[in-house]
N, C-alpha and C. Protein backbone atom coordinates (compact mmCIF):
# COMPACT_ATOMS: atom_id res chain seq x y z
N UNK A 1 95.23 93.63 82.90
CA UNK A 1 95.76 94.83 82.29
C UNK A 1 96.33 95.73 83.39
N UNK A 2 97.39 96.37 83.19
CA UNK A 2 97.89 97.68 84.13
C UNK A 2 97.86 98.95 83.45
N UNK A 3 98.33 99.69 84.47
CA UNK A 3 98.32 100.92 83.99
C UNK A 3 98.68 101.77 82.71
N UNK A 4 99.88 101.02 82.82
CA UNK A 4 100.82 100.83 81.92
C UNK A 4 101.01 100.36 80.24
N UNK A 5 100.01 99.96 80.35
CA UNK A 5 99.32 99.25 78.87
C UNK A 5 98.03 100.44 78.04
N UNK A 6 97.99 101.32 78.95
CA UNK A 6 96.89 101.93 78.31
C UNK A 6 97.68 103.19 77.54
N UNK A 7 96.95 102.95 76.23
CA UNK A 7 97.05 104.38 75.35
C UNK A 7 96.40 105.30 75.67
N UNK A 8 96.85 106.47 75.14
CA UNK A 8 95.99 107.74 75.33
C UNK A 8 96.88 108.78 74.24
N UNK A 9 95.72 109.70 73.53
CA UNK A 9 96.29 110.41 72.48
C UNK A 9 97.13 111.76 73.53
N UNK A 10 98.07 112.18 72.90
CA UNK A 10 98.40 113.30 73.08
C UNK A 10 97.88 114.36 72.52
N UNK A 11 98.14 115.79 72.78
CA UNK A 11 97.18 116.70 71.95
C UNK A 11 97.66 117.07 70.49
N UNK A 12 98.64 116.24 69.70
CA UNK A 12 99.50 116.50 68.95
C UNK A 12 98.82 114.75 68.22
N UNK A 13 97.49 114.45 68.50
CA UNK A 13 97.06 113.33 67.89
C UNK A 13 97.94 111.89 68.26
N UNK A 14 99.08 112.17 68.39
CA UNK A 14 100.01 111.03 69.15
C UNK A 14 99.36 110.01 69.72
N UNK A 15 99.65 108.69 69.63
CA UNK A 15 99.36 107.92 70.77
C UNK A 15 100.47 107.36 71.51
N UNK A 16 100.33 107.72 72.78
CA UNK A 16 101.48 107.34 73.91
C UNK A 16 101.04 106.58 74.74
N UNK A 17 102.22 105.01 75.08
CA UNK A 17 101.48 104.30 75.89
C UNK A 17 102.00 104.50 77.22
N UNK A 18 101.05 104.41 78.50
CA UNK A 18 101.66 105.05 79.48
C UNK A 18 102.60 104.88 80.19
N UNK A 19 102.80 103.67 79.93
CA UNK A 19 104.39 102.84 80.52
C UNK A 19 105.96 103.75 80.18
N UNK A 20 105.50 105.09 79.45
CA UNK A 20 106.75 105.79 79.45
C UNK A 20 106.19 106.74 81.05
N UNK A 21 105.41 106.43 81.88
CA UNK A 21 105.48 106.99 83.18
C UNK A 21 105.47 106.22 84.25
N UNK A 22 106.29 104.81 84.13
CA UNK A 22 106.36 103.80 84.82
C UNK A 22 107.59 104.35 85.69
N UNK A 23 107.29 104.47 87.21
CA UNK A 23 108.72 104.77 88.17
C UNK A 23 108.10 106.04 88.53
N UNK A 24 107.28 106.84 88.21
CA UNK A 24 106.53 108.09 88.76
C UNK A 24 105.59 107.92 89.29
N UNK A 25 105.14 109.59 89.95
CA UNK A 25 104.09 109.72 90.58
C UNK A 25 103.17 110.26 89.64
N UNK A 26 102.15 109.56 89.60
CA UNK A 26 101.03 110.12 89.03
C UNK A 26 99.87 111.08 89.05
N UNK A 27 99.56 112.40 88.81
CA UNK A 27 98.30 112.99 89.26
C UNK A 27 97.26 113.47 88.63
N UNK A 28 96.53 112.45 88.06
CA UNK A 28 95.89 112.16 86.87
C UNK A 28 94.37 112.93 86.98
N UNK A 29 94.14 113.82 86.27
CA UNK A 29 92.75 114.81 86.46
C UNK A 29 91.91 115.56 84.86
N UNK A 30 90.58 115.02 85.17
CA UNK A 30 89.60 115.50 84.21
C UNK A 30 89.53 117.00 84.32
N UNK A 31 89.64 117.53 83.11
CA UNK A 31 89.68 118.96 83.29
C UNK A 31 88.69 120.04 82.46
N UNK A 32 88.77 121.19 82.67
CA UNK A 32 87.64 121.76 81.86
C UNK A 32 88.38 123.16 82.09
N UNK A 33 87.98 124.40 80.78
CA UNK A 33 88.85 125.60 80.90
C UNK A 33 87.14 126.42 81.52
N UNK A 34 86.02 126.23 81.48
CA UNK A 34 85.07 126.84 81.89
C UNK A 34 84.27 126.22 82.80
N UNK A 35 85.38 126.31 83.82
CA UNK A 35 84.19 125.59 85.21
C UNK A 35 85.17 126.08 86.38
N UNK A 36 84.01 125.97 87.37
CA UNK A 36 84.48 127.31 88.66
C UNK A 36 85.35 126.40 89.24
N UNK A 37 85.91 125.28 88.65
CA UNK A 37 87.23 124.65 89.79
C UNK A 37 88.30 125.36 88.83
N UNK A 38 87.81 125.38 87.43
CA UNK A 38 89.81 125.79 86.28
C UNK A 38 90.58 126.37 87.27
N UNK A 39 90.44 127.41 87.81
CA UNK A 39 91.39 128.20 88.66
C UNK A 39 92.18 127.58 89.42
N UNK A 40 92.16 125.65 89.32
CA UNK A 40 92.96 124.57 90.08
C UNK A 40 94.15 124.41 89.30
N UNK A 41 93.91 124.77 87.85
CA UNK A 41 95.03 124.69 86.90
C UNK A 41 96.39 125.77 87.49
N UNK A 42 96.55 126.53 88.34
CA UNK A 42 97.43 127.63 89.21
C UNK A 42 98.34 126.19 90.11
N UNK A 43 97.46 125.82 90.73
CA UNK A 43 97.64 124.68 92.00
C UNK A 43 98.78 123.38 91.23
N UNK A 44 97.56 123.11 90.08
CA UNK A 44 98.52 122.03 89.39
C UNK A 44 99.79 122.24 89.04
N UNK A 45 99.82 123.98 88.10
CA UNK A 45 100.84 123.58 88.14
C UNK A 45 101.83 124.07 88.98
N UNK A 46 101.51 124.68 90.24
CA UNK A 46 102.44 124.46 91.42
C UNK A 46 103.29 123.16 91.93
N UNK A 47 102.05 122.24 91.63
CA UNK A 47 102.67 120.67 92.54
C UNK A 47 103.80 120.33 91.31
N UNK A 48 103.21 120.51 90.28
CA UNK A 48 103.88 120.34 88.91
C UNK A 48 105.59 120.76 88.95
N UNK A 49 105.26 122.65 89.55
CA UNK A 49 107.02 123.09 89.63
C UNK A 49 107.75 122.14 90.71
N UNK A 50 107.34 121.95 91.91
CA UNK A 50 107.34 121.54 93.51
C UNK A 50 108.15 120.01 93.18
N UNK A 51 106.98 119.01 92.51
CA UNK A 51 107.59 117.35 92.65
C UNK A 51 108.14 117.41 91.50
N UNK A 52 108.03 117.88 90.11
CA UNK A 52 108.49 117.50 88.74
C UNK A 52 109.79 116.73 89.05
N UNK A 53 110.70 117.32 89.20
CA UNK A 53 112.17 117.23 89.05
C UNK A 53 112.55 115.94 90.23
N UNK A 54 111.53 115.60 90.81
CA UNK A 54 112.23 114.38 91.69
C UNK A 54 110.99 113.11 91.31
N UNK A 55 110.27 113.46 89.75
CA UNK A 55 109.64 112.01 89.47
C UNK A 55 108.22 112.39 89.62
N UNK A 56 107.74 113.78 89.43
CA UNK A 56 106.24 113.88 89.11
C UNK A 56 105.65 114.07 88.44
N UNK A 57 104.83 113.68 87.68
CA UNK A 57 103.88 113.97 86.68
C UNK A 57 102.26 114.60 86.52
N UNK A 58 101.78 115.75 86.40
CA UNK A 58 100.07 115.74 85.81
C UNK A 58 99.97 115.24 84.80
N UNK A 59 98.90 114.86 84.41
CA UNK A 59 98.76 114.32 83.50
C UNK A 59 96.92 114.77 83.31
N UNK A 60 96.75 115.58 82.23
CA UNK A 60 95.63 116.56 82.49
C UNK A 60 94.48 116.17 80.87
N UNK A 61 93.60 115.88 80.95
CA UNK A 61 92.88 114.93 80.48
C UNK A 61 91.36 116.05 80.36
N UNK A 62 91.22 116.91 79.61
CA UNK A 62 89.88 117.79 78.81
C UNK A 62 89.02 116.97 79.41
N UNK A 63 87.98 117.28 79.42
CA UNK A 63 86.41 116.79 79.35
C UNK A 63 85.51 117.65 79.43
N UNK A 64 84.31 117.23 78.37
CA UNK A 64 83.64 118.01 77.99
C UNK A 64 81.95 117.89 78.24
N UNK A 65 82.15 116.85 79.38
CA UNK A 65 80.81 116.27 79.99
C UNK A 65 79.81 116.44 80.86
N UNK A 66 80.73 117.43 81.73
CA UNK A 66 80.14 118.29 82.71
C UNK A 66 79.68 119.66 82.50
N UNK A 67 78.55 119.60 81.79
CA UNK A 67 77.72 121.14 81.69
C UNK A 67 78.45 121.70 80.34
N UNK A 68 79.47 120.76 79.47
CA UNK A 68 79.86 121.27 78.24
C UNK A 68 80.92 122.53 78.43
N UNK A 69 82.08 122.30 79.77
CA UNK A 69 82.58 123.43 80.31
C UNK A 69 84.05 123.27 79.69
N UNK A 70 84.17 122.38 78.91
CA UNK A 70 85.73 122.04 78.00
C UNK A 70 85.24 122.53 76.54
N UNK A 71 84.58 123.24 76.11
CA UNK A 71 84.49 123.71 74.96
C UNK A 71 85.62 124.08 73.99
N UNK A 72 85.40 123.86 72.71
CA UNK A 72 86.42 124.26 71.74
C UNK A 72 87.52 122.88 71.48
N UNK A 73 88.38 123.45 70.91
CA UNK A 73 88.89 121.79 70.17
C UNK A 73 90.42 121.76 71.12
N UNK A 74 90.81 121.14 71.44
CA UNK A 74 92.28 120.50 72.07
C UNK A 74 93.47 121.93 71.47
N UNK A 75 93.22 122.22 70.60
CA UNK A 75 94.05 123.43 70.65
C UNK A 75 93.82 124.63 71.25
N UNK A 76 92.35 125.33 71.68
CA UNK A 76 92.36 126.28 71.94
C UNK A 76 92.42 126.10 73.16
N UNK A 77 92.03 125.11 73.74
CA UNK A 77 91.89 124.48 75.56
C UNK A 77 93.82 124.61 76.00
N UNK A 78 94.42 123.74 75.02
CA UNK A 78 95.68 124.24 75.20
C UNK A 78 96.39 125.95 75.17
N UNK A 79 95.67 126.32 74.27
CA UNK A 79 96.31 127.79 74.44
C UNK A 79 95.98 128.56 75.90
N UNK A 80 94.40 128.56 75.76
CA UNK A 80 94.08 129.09 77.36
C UNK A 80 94.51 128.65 78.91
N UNK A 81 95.30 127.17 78.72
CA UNK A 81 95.35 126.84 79.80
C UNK A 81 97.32 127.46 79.99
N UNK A 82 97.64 127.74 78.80
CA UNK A 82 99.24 128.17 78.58
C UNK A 82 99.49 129.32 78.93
N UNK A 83 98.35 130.31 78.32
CA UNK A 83 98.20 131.61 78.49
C UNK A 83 97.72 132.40 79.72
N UNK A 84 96.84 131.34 80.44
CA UNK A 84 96.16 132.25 81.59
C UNK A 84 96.65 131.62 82.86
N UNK A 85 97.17 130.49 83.11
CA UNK A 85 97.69 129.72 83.85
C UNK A 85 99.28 129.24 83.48
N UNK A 86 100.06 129.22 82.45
CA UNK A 86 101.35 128.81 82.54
C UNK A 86 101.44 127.42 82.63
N UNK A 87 100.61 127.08 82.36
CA UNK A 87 100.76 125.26 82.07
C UNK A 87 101.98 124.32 81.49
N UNK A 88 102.64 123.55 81.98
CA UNK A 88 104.26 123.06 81.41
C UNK A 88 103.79 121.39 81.88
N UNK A 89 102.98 121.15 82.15
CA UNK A 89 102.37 119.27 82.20
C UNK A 89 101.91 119.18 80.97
N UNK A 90 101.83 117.67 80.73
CA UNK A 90 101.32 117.09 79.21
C UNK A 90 100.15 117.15 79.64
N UNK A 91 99.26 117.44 78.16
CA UNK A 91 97.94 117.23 78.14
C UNK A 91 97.38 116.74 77.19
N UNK A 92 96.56 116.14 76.87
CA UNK A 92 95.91 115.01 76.33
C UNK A 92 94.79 115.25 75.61
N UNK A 93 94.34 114.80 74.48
CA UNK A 93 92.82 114.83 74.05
C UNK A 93 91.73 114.81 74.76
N UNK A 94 90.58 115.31 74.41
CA UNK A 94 89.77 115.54 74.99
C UNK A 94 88.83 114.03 75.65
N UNK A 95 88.50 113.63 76.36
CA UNK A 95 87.92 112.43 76.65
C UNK A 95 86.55 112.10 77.69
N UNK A 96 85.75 111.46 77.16
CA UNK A 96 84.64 110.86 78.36
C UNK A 96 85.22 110.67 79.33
N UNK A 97 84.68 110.57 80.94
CA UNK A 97 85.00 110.04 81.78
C UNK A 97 83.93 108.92 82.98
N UNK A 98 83.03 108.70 81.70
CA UNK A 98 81.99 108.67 82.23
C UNK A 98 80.72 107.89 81.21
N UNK A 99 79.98 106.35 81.42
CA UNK A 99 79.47 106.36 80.40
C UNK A 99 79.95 105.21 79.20
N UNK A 100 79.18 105.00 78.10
CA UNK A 100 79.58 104.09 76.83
C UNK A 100 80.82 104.82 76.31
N UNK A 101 81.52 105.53 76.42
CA UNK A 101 82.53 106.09 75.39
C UNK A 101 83.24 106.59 76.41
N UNK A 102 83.54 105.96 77.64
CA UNK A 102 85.02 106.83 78.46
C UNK A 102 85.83 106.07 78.13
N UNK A 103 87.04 106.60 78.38
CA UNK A 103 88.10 106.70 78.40
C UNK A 103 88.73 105.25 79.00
N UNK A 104 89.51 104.35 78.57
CA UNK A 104 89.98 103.18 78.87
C UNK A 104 90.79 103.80 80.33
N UNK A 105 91.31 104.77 80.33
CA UNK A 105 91.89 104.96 81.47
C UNK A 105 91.55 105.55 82.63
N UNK A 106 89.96 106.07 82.63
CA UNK A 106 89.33 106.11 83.55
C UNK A 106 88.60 104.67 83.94
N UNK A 107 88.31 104.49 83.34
CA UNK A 107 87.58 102.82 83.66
C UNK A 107 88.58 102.18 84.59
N UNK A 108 89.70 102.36 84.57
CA UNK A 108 90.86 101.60 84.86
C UNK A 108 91.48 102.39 86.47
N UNK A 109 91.01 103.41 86.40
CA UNK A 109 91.25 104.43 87.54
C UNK A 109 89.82 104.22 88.30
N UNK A 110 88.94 103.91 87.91
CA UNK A 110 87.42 104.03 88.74
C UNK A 110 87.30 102.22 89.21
N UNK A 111 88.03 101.92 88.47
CA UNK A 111 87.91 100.16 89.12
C UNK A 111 89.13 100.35 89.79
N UNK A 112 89.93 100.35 90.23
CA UNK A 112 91.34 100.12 90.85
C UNK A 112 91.19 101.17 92.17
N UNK A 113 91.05 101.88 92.11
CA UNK A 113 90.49 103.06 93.18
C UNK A 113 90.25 102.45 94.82
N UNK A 114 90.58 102.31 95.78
CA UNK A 114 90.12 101.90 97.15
C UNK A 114 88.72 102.96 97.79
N UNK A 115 87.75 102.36 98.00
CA UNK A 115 86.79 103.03 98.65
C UNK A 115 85.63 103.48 97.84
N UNK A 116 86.07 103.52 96.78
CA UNK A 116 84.85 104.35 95.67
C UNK A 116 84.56 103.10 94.51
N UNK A 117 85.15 102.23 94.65
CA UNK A 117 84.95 101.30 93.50
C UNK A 117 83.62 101.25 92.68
N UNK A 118 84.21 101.93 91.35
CA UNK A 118 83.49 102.08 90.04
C UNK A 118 82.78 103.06 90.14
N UNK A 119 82.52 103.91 91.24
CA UNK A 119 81.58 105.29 91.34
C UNK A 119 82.14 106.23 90.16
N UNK A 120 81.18 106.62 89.72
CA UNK A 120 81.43 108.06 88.57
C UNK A 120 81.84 109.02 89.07
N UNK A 121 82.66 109.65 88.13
CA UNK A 121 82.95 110.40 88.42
C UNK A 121 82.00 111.66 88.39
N UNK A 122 81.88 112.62 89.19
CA UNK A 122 80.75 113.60 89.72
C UNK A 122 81.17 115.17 89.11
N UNK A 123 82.02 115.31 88.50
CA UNK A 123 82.61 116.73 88.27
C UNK A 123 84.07 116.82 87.57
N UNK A 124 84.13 117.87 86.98
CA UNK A 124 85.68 118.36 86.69
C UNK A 124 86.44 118.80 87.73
N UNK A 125 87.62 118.22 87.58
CA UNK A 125 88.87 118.13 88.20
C UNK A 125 88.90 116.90 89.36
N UNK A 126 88.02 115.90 88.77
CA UNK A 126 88.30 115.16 90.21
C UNK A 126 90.02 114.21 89.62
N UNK A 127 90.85 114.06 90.88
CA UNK A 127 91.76 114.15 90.86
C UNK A 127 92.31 112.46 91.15
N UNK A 128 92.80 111.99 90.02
CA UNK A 128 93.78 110.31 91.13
C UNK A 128 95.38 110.24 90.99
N UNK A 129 95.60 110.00 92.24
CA UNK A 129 96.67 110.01 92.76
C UNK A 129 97.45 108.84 92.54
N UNK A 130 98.40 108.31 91.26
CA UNK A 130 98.55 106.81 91.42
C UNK A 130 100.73 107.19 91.70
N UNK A 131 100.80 105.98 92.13
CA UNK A 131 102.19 105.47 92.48
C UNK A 131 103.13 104.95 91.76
N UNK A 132 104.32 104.92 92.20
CA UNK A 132 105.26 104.88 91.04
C UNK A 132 104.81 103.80 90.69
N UNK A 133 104.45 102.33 90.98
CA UNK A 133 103.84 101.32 90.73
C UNK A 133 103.13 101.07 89.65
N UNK A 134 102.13 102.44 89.52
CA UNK A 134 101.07 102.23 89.30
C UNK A 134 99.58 101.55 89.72
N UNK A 135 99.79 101.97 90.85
CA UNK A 135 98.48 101.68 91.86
C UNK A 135 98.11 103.00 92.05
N UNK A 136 96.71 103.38 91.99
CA UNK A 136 95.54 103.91 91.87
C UNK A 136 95.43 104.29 93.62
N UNK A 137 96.21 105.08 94.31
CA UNK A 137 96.49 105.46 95.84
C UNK A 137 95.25 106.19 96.35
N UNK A 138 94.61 107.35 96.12
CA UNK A 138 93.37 108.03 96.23
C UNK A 138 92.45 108.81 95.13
N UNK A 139 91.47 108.92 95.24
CA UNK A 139 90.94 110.08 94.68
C UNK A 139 90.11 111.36 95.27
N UNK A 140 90.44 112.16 94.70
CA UNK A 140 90.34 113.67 95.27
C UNK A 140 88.89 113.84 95.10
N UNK A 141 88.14 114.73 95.45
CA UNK A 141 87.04 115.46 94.45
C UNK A 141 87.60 116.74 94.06
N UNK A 142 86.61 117.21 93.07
CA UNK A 142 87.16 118.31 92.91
C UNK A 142 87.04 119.49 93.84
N UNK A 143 86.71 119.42 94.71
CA UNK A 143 86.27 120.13 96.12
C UNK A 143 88.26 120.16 96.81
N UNK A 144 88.29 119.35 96.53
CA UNK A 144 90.24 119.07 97.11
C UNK A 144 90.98 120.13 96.55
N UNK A 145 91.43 121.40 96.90
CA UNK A 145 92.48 121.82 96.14
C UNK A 145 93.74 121.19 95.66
N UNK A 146 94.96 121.76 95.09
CA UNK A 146 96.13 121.27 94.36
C UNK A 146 96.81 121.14 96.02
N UNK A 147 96.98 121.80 96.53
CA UNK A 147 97.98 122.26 97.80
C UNK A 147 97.75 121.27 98.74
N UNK A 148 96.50 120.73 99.18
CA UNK A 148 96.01 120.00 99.86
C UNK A 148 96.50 118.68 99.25
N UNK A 149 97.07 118.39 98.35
CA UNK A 149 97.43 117.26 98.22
C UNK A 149 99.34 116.92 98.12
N UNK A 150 99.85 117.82 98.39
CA UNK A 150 100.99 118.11 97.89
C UNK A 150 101.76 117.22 99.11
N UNK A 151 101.13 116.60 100.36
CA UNK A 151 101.64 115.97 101.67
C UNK A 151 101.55 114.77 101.16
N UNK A 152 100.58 114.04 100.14
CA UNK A 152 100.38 112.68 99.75
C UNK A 152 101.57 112.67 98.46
N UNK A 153 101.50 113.58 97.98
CA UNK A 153 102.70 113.14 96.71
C UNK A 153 104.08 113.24 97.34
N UNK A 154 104.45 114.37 98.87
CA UNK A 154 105.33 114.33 99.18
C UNK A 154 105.60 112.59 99.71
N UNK A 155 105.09 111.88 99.93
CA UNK A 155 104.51 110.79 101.12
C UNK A 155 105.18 109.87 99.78
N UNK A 156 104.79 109.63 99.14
CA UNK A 156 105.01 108.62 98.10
C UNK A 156 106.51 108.72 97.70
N UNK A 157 106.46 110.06 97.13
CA UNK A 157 107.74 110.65 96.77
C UNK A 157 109.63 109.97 97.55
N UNK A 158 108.95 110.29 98.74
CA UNK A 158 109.95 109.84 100.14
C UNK A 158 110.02 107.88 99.90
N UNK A 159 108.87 107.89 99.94
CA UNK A 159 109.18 106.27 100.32
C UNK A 159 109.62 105.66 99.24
N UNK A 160 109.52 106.08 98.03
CA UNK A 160 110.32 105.86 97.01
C UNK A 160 112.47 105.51 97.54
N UNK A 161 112.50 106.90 98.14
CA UNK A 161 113.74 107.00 98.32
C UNK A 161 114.24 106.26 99.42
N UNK A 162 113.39 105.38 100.34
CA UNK A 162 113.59 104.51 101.47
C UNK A 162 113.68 103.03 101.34
C-alpha cells in the first residue's frame, strides 16, 4: 500500500483519497484546539502562506486522545482554528492516532518513518514531513516549532526543481 491509496474524511464528511496530493510536499500533523502546543496553528499556517504556491500542503488531522484537548465536534474545532488563527489548509475529521481505532494513515506514517519505527505517537502536534513521492522524510515532536522546519520543506521543495 502507499500513501496514496489511503482515504481520509474531510470535515465536510467527504472521503478524499490522498493521491489528489501526489507531486507535493507533505506536512501532516495531529492536532488539538486545547493544548499548550495550538499556538503552532500561527506557524502552520505561516509555512502554509511561505511553500503553498510552489507545491505545499498541511494537512491537519483533530485528535482527541491526548488529555481530551480536541474537544467539540469537527465544526467548532474548525471555526476556532479559522477565527483565532486564520487557518486556509484542509482539515480533516477528527481521528485516533494511536491504538485499536487509529487512523489508517497514521499507521502508515508510524511504519514508514526512519528512526522511530512504529513508536507512538507521544502528544499533539507531532508533525511528518513526507515528499513529493510520498515517502515519510521525518518526524517532528511536538516540541519542534512550525519555523524550525521550514529549511526541510525548503530542502525538498528545491530538489524537486533540480
Amino acid at each position: 500500500m502507499s500513501l496514496y491509496q489511503i482515504r481520509v474524511e474531510d470535515i465536510n464528511n467527504h472521503v478524499l483519497v490522498l493521491e489528489q496530493y501526489k507531486g507535493k510536499v507533505l506536512l501532516i500533523v495531529n492536532t488539538a484546539t486545547e493544548c499548550f502546543f495550538t499556538p503552532q496553528y500561527e506557524g502552520l499556517q505561516a509555512l502554509y502562506n511561505m511553500f503553498h504556491n510552489r507545491g505545499f500542503e498541511v494537512l491537519d488531522f483533530p485528535c482527541n486522545q491526548f488529555g481530551k484537548q480536541a474537544p467539540g465536534s469537527i465544526e467548532k474545532i474548525d471555526k476556532f482554528c479559522v477565527e483565532k488563527y486564520v487557518t486556509t489548509f484542509p482539515r480533516f475529521q477528527k481521528i485516533n492516532v494511536n491504538g485499536e481505532d487509529e487512523s489508517i494513515l497514521f499507521t502508515y506514517l508510524k511504519r514508514h518513518e526512519k528512526g522511530f519505527l512504529n513508536q507512538k505517537i507521544k502528544w499533539n502536534f507531532t508533525k511528518f514531513l513526507v515528499d513529493q513521492n510520498g515517502r515519510v522524510i521525518k518526524r517532528y515532536s511536538p516540541r519542534v516549532k512550525p519555523n524550525k522546519i521550514a529549511k526541510d520543506i525548503e530542502k525538498l521543495l528545491q530538489d524537486k526543481n533540480q
